[in-house]
N, C-alpha and C. Protein backbone atom coordinates (compact mmCIF):
# COMPACT_ATOMS: atom_id res chain seq x y z
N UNK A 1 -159.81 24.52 182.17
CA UNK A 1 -158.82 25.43 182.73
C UNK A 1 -159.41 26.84 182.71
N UNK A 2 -159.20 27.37 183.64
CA UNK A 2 -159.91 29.24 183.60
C UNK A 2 -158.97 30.09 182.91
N UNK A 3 -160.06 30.55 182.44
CA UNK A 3 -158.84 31.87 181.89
C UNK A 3 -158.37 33.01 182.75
N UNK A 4 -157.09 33.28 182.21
CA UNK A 4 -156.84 34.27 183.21
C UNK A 4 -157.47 35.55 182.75
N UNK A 5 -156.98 36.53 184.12
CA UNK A 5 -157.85 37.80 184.13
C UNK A 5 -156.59 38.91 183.33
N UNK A 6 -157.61 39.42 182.55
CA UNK A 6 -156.51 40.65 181.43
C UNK A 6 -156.32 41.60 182.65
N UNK A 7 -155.00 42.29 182.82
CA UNK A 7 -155.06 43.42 183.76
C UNK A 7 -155.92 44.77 183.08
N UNK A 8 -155.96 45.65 183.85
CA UNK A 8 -156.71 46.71 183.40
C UNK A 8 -155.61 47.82 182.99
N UNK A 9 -154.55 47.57 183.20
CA UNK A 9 -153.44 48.65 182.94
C UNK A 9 -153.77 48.97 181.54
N UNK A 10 -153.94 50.78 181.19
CA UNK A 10 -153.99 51.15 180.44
C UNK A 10 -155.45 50.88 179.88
N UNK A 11 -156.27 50.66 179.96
CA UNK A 11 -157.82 50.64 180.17
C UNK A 11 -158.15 51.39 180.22
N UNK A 12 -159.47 51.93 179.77
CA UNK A 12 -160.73 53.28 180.33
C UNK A 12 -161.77 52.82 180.76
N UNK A 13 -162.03 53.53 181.95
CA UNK A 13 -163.69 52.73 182.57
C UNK A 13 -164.49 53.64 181.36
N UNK A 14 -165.68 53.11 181.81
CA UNK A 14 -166.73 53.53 180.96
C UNK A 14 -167.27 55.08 180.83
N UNK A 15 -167.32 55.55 182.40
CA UNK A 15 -167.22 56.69 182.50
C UNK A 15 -166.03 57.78 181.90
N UNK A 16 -164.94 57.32 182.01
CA UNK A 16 -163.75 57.99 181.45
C UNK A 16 -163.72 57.75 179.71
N UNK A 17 -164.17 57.23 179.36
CA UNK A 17 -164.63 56.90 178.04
C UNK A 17 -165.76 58.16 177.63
N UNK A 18 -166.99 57.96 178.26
CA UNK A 18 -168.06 58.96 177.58
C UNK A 18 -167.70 60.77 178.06
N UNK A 19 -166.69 60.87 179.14
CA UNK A 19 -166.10 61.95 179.63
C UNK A 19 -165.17 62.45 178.61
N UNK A 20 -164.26 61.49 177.92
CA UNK A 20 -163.29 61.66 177.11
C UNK A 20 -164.30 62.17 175.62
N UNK A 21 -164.97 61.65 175.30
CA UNK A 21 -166.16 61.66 174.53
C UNK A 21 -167.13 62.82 173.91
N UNK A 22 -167.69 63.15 175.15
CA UNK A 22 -168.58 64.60 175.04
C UNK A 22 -167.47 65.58 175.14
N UNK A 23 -166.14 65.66 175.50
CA UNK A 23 -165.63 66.98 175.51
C UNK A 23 -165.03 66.83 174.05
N UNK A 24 -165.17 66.10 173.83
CA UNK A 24 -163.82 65.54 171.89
C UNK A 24 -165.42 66.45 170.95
N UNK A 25 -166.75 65.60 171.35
CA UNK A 25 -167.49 66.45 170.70
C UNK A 25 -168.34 67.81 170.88
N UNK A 26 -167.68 68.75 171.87
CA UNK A 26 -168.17 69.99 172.15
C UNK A 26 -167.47 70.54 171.28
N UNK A 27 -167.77 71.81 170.45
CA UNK A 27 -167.53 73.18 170.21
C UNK A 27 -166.68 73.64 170.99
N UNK A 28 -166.04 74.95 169.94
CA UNK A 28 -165.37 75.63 170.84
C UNK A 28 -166.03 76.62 171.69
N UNK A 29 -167.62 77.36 171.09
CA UNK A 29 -168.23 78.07 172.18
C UNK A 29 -168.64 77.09 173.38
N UNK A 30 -169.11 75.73 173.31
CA UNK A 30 -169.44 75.19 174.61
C UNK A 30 -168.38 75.03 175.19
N UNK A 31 -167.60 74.89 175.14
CA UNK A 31 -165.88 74.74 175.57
C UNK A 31 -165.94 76.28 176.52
N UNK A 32 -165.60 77.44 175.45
CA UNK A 32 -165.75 78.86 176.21
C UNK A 32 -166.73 78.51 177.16
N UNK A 33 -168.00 78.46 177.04
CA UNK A 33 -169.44 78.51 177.76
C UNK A 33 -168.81 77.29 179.58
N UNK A 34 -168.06 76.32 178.89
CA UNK A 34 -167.89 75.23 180.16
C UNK A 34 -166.71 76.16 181.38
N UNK A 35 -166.00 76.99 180.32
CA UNK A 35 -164.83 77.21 181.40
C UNK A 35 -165.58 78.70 181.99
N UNK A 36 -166.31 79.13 181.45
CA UNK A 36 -167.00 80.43 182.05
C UNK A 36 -167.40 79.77 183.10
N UNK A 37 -168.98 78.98 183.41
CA UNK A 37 -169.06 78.40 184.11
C UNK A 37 -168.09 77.69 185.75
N UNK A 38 -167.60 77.32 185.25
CA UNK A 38 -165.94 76.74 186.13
C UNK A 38 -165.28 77.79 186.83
N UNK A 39 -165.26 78.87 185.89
CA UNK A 39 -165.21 80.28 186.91
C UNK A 39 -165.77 80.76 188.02
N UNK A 40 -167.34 80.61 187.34
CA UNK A 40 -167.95 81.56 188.44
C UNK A 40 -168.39 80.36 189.35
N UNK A 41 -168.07 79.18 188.84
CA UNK A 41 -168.17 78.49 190.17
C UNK A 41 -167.05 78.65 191.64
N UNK A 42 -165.80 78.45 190.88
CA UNK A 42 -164.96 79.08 192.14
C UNK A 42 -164.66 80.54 192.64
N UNK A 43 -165.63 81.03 191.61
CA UNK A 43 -165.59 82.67 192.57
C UNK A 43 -166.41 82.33 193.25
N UNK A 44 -167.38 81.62 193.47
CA UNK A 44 -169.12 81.54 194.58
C UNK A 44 -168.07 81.20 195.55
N UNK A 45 -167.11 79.88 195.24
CA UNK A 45 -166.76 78.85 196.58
C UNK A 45 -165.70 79.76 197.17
N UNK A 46 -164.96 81.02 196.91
CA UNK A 46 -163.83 81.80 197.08
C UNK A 46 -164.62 82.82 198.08
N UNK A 47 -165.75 83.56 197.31
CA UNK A 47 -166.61 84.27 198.11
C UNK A 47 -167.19 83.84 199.56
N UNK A 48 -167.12 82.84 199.08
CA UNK A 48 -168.23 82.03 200.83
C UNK A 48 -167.17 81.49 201.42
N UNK A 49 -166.22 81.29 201.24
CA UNK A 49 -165.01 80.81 202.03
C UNK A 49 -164.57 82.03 203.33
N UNK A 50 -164.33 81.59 204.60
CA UNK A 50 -163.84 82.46 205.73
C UNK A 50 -162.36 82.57 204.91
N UNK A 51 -161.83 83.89 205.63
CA UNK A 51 -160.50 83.87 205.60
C UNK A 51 -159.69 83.05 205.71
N UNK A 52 -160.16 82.00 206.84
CA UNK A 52 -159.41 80.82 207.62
C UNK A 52 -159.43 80.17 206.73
N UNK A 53 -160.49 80.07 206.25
CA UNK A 53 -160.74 78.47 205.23
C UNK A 53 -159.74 78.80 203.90
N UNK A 54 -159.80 80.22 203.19
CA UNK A 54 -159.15 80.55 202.07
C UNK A 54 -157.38 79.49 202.47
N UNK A 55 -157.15 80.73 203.21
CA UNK A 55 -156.14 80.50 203.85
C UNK A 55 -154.85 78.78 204.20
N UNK A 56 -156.50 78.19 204.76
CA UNK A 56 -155.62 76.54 204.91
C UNK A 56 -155.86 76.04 203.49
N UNK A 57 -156.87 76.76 202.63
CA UNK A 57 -156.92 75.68 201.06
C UNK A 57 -155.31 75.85 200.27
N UNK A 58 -155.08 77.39 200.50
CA UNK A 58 -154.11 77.89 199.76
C UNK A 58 -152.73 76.74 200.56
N UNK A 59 -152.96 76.60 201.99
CA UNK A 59 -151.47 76.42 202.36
C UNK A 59 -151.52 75.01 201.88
N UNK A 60 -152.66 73.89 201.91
CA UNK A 60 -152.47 72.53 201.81
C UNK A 60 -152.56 72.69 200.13
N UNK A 61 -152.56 73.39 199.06
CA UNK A 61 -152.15 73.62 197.89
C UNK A 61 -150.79 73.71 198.01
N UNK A 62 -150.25 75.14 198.54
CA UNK A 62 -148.66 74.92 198.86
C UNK A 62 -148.04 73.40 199.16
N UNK A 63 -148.52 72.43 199.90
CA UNK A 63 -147.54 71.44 200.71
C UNK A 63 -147.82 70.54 199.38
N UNK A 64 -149.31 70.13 198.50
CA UNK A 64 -149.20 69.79 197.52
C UNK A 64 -147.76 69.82 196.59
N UNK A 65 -148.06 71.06 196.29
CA UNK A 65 -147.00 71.28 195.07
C UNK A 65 -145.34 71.38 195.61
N UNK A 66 -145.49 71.23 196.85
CA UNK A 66 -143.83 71.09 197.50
C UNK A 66 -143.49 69.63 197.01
N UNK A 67 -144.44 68.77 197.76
CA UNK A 67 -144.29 67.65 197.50
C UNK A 67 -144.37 67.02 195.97
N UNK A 68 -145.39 67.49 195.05
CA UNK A 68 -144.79 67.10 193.70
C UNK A 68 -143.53 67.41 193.00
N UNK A 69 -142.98 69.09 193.90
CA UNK A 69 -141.61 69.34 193.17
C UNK A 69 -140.74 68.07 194.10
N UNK A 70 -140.77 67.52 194.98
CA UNK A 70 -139.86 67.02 195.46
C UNK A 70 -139.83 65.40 194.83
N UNK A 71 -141.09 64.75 194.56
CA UNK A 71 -141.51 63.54 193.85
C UNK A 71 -140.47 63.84 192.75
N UNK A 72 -140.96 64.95 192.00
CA UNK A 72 -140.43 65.14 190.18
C UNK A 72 -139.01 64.61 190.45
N UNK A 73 -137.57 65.69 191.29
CA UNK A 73 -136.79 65.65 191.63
C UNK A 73 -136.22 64.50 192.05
N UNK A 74 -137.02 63.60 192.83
CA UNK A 74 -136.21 62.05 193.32
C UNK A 74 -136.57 61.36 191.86
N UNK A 75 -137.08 61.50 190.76
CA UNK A 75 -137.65 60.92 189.61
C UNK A 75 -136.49 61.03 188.88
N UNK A 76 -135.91 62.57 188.54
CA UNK A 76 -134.79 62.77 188.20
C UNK A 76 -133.69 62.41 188.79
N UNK A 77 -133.42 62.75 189.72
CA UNK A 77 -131.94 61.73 190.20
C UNK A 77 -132.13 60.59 189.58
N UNK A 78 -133.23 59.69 190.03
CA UNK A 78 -133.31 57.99 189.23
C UNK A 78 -133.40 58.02 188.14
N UNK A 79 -133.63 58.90 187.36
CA UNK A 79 -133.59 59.02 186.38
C UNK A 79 -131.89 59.06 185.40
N UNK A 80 -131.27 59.89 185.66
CA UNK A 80 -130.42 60.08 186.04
C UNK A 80 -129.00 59.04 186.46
N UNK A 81 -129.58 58.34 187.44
CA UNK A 81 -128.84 57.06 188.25
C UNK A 81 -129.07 56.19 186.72
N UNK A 82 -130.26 55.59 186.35
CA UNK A 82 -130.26 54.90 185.38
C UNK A 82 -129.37 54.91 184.15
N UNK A 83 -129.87 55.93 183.60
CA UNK A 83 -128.81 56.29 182.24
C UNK A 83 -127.44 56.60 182.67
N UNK A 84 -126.84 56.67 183.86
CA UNK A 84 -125.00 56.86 184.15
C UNK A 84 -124.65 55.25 183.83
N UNK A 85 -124.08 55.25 183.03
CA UNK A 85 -123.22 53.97 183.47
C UNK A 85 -122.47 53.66 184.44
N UNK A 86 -122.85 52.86 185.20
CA UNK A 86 -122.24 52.27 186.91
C UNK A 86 -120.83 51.72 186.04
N UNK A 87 -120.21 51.48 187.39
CA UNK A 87 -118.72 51.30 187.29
C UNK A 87 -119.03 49.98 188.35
N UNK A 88 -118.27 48.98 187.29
CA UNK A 88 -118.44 47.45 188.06
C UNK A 88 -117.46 47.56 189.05
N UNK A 89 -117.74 46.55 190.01
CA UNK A 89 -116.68 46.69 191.57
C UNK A 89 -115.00 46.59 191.01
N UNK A 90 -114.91 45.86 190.17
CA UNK A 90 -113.87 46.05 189.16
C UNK A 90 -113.02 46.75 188.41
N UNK A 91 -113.50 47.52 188.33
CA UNK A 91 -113.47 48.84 187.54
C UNK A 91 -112.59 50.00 188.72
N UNK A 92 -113.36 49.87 190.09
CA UNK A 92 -112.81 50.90 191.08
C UNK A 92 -111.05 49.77 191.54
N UNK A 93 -111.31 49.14 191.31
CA UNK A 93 -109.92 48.38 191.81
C UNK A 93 -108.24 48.98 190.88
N UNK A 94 -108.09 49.76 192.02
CA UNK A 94 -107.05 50.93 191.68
C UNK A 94 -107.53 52.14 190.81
N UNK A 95 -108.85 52.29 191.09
CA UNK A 95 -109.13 53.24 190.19
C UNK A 95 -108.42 55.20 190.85
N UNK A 96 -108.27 54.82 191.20
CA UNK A 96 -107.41 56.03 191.86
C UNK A 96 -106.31 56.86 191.03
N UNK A 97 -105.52 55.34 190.69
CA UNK A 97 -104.75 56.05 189.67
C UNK A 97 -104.51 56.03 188.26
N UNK A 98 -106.12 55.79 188.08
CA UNK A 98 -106.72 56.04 186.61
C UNK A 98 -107.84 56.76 186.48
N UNK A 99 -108.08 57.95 187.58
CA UNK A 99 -109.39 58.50 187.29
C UNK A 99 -109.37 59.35 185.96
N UNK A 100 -110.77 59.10 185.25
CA UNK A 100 -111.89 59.47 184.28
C UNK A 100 -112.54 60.14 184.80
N UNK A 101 -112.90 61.30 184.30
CA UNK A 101 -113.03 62.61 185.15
C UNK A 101 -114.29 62.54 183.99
N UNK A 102 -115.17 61.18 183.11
CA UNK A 102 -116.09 61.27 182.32
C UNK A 102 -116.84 60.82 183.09
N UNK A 103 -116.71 59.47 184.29
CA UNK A 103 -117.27 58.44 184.61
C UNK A 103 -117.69 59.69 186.37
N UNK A 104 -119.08 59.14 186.81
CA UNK A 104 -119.55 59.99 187.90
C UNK A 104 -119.46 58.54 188.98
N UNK A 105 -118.27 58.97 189.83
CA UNK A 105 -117.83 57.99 190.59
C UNK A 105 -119.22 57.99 191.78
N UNK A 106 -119.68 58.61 192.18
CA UNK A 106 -120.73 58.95 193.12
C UNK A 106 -121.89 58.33 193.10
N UNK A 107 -121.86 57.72 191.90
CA UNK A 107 -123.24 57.65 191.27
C UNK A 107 -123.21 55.96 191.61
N UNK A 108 -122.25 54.77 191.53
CA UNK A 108 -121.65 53.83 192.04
C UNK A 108 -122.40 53.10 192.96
N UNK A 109 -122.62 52.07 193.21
CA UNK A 109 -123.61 52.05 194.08
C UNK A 109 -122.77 51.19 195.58
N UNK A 110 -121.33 51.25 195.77
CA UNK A 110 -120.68 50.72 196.38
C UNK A 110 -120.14 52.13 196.71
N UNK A 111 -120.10 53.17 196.10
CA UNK A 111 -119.60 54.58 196.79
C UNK A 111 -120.65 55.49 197.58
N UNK A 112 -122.06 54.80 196.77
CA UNK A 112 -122.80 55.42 197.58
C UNK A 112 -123.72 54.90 198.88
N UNK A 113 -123.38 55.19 200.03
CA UNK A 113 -123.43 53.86 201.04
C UNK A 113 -125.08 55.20 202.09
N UNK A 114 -125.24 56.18 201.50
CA UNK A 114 -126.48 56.68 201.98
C UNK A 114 -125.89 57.42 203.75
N UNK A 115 -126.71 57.39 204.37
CA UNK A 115 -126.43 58.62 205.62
C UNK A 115 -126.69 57.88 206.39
N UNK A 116 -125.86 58.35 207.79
CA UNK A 116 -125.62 57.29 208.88
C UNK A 116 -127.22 57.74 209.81
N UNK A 117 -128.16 57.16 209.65
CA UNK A 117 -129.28 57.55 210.06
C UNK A 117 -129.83 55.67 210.97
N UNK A 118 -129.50 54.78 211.28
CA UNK A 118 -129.49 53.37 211.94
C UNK A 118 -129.37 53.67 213.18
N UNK A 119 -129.55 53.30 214.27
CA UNK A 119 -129.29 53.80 215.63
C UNK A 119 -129.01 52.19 216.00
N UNK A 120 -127.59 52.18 216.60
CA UNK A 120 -127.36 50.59 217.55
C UNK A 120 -128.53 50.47 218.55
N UNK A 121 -129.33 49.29 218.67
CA UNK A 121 -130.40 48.96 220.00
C UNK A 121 -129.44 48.61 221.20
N UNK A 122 -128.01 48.47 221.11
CA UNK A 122 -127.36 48.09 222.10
C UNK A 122 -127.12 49.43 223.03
N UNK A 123 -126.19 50.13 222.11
CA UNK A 123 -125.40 51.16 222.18
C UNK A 123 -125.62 53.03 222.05
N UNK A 124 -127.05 52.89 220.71
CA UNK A 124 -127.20 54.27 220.61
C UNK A 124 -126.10 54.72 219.27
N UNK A 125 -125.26 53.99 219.23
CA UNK A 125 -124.19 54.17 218.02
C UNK A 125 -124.99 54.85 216.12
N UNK A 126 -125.14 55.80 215.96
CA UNK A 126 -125.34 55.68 214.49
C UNK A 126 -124.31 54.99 213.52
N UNK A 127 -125.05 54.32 212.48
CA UNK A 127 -124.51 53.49 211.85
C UNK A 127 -125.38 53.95 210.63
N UNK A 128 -124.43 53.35 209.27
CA UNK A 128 -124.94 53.16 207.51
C UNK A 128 -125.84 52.07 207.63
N UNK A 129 -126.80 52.07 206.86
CA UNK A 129 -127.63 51.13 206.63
C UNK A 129 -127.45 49.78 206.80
N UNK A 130 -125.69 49.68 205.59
CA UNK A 130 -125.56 48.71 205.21
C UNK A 130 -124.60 47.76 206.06
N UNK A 131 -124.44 48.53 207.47
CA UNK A 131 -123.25 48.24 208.34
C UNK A 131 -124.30 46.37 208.95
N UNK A 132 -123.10 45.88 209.53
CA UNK A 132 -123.36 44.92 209.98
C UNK A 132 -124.04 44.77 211.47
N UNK A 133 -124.91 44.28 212.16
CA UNK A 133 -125.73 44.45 213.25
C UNK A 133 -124.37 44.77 214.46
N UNK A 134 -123.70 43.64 214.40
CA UNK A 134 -122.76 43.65 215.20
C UNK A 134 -121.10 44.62 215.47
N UNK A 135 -121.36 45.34 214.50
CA UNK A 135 -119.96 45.64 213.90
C UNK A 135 -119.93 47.08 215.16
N UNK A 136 -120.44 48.00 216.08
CA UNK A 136 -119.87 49.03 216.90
C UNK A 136 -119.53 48.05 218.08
N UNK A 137 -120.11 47.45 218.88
CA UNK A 137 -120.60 46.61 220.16
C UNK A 137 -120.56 45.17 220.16
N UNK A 138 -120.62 44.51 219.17
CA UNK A 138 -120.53 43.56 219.22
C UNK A 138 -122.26 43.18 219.96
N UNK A 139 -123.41 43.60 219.36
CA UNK A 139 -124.22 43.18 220.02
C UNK A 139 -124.87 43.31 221.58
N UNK A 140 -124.50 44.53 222.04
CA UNK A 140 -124.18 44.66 223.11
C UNK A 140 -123.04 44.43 224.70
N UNK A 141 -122.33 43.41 223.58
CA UNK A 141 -121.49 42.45 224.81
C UNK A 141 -120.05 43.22 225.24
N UNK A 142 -119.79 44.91 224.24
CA UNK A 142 -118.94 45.31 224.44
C UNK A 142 -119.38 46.81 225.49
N UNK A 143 -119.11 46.93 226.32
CA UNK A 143 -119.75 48.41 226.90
C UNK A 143 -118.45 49.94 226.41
């Protein structure tokens, strides 16, 4: 019988190993001495850069860090979503006139039905995700 293959999750290649390695055993002057270095390397690449070029590094830096604030943020909502305690379909049955102003009704995953962004192929109709193919038109057969 073969053995199976160990995943690598959480692993170090070899390189990331002797990388992790020589900096654990540098000094703190080679440390100073590495980031001096690192400096005047991106002053050379800053210096020889056109305006233009400065310019698009800085903006595709900007769209970078838009996009990680916006990653972080959908992390948190789910984050967020997780630890709320959902309210079983049960729970909303007459919940109207027992609202708990503790419990985040929104958060629900039967209240939250997302944005009418579906377009009918019959009709053109926007529709919820979760709507049924047939449910504006009937499939086209209604004009």
């Amino acid at each position: 019988m073969p053995r199976a293959r160990r995943s690598n999750l959480s692993r170090q290649s070899r390189s990331a190993r002797r990388i992790r390695n020589t900096a654990n055993e540098r000094t703190e002057e080679e440390q100073e001495i590495a980031r001096e270095q690192r400096r005047d390397s991106m002053a050379r690449l800053c210096a020889s850069q056109s305006r233009e070029q400065s310019e698009a590094a800085r903006e595709t830096a900007r769209l970078a860090m838009r996009n990680r604030r916006a990653n972080n943020r959908g992390q948190q909502i789910d984050n967020l979503r997780r630890r709320t305690r959902y309210l079983s379909s049960a729970d909303l049955n007459r919940a109207a006139f027992r609202y708990d102003c503790s419990n985040d009704y929104s958060l629900h995953p039967s209240v939250c039905i997302g944005q009418m962004d579906v377009v009918c192929e019959y009709c053109g109709a926007l529709k919820f995700s979760g709507e049924t193919a047939g449910l504006c038109c009937l499939n086209g057969k209604v004009k």
